[in-house]
Protein backbone atom coordinates (compact mmCIF):
# COMPACT_ATOMS: atom_id res chain seq x y z
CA UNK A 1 49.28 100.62 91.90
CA UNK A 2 52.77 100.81 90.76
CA UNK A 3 55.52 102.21 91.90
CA UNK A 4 55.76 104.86 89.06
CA UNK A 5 52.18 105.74 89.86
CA UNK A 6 53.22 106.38 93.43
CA UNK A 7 56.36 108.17 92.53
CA UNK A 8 54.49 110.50 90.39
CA UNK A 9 51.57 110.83 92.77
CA UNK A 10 53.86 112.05 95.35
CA UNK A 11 55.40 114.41 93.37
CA UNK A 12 51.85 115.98 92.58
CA UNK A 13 50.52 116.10 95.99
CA UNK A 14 54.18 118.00 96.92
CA UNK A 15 53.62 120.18 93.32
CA UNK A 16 50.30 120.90 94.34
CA UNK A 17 50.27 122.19 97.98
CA UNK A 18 54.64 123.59 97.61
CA UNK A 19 54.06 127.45 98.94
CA UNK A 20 50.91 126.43 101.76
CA UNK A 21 52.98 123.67 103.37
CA UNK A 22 56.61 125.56 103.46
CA UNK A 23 54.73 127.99 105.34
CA UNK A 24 56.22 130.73 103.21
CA UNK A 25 54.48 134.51 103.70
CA UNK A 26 51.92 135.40 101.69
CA UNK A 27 53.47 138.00 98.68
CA UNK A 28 52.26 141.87 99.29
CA UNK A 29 54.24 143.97 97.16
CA UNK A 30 53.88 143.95 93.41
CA UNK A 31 57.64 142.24 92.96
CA UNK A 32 56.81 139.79 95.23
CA UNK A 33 53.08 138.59 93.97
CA UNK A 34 55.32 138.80 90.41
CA UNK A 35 57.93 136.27 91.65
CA UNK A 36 55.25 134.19 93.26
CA UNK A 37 53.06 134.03 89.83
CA UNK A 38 56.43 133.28 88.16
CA UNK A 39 57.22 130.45 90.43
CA UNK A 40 53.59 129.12 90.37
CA UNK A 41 53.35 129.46 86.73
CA UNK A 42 56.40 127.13 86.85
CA UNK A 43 54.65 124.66 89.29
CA UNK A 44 51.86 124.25 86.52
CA UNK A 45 53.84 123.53 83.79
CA UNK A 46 55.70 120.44 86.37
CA UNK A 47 52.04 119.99 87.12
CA UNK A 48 50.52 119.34 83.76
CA UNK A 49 53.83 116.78 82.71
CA UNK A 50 53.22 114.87 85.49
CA UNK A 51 49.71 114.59 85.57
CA UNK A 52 50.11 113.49 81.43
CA UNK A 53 53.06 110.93 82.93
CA UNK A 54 50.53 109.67 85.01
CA UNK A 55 47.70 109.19 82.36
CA UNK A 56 45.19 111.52 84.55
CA UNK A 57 44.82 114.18 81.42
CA UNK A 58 45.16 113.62 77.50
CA UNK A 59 48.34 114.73 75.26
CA UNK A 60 45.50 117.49 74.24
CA UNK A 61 44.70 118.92 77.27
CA UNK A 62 48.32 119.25 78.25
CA UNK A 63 49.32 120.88 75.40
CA UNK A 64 46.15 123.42 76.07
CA UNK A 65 47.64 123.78 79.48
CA UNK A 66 51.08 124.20 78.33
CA UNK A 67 49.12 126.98 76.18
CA UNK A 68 47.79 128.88 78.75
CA UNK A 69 50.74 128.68 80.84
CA UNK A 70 52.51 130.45 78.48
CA UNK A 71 49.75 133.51 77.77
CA UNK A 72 49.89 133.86 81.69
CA UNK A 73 53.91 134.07 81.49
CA UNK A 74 53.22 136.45 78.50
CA UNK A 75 50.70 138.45 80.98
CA UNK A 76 53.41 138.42 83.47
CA UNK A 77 56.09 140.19 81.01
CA UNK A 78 53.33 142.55 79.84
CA UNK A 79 52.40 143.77 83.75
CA UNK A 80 56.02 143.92 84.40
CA UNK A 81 56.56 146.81 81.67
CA UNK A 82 53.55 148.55 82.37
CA UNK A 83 54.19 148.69 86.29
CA UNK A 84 57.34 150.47 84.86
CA UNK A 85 55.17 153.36 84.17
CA UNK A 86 52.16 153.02 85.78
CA UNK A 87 52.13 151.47 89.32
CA UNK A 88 48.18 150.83 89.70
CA UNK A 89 47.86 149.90 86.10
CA UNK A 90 50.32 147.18 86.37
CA UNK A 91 48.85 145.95 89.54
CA UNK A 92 45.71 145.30 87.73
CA UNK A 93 47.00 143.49 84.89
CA UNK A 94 49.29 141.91 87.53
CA UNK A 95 45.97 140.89 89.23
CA UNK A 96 44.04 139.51 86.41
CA UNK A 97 46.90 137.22 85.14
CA UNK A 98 47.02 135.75 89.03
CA UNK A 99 43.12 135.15 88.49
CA UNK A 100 43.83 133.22 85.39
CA UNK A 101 46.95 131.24 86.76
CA UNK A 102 44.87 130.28 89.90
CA UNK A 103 42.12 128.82 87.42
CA UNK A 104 44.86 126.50 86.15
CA UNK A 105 45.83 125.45 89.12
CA UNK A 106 42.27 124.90 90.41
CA UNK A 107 41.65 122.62 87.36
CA UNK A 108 45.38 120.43 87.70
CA UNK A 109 44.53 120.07 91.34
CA UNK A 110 40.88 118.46 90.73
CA UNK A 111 42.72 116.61 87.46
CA UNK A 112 44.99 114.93 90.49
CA UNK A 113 43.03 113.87 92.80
């Protein structure tokens, strides 16, 4: 294994695993779950490079990645401005966009392994 291998592997396992290890509380109020999705959504994106630096996914499936990152930033905006008017409403959306970012993560964490 190289050292660039290594490197990159490390930086995965510490991408991967960032908010259960810090031991940071888990987000209750809408703001905070909205910050949290932000910063995972984030996480991902470092994810999905590094995992295409490291040759563990293709140029295509990072770029679908980098895709769906982007609808669940887009979902993120979109619960924001509803929230605005419509507390529970936003919650929901808020909720559903968390689902989908948590299926990305799910599939860069078994892609790095």
């Amino acid at each position: 294994m190289s050292f660039k291998r290594f490197v990159i592997g490390v930086v995965l396992a510490v991408a991967l695993s960032a908010c259960t290890t810090l031991g940071i509380p888990t987000a209750k109020t809408f703001n905070e779950k909205w910050l949290a999705a932000q910063t995972t959504d984030t996480a991902v994106l470092q994810t999905d490079i590094a995992l295409l630096q490291a040759g563990k996914i293709s140029k295509e499936d990072a770029a679908n990645v980098e895709a769906q990152a982007d609808n669940v930033k887009a979902g993120l905006d979109i619960a924001r401005t509803i929230y605005e008017n419509d507390q529970q409403a936003g919650q929901s959306k808020l909720d559903s966009v968390v689902t989908a970012l948590t299926a990305l993560q799910t599939y860069l964490q078994s892609k790095g392994k």
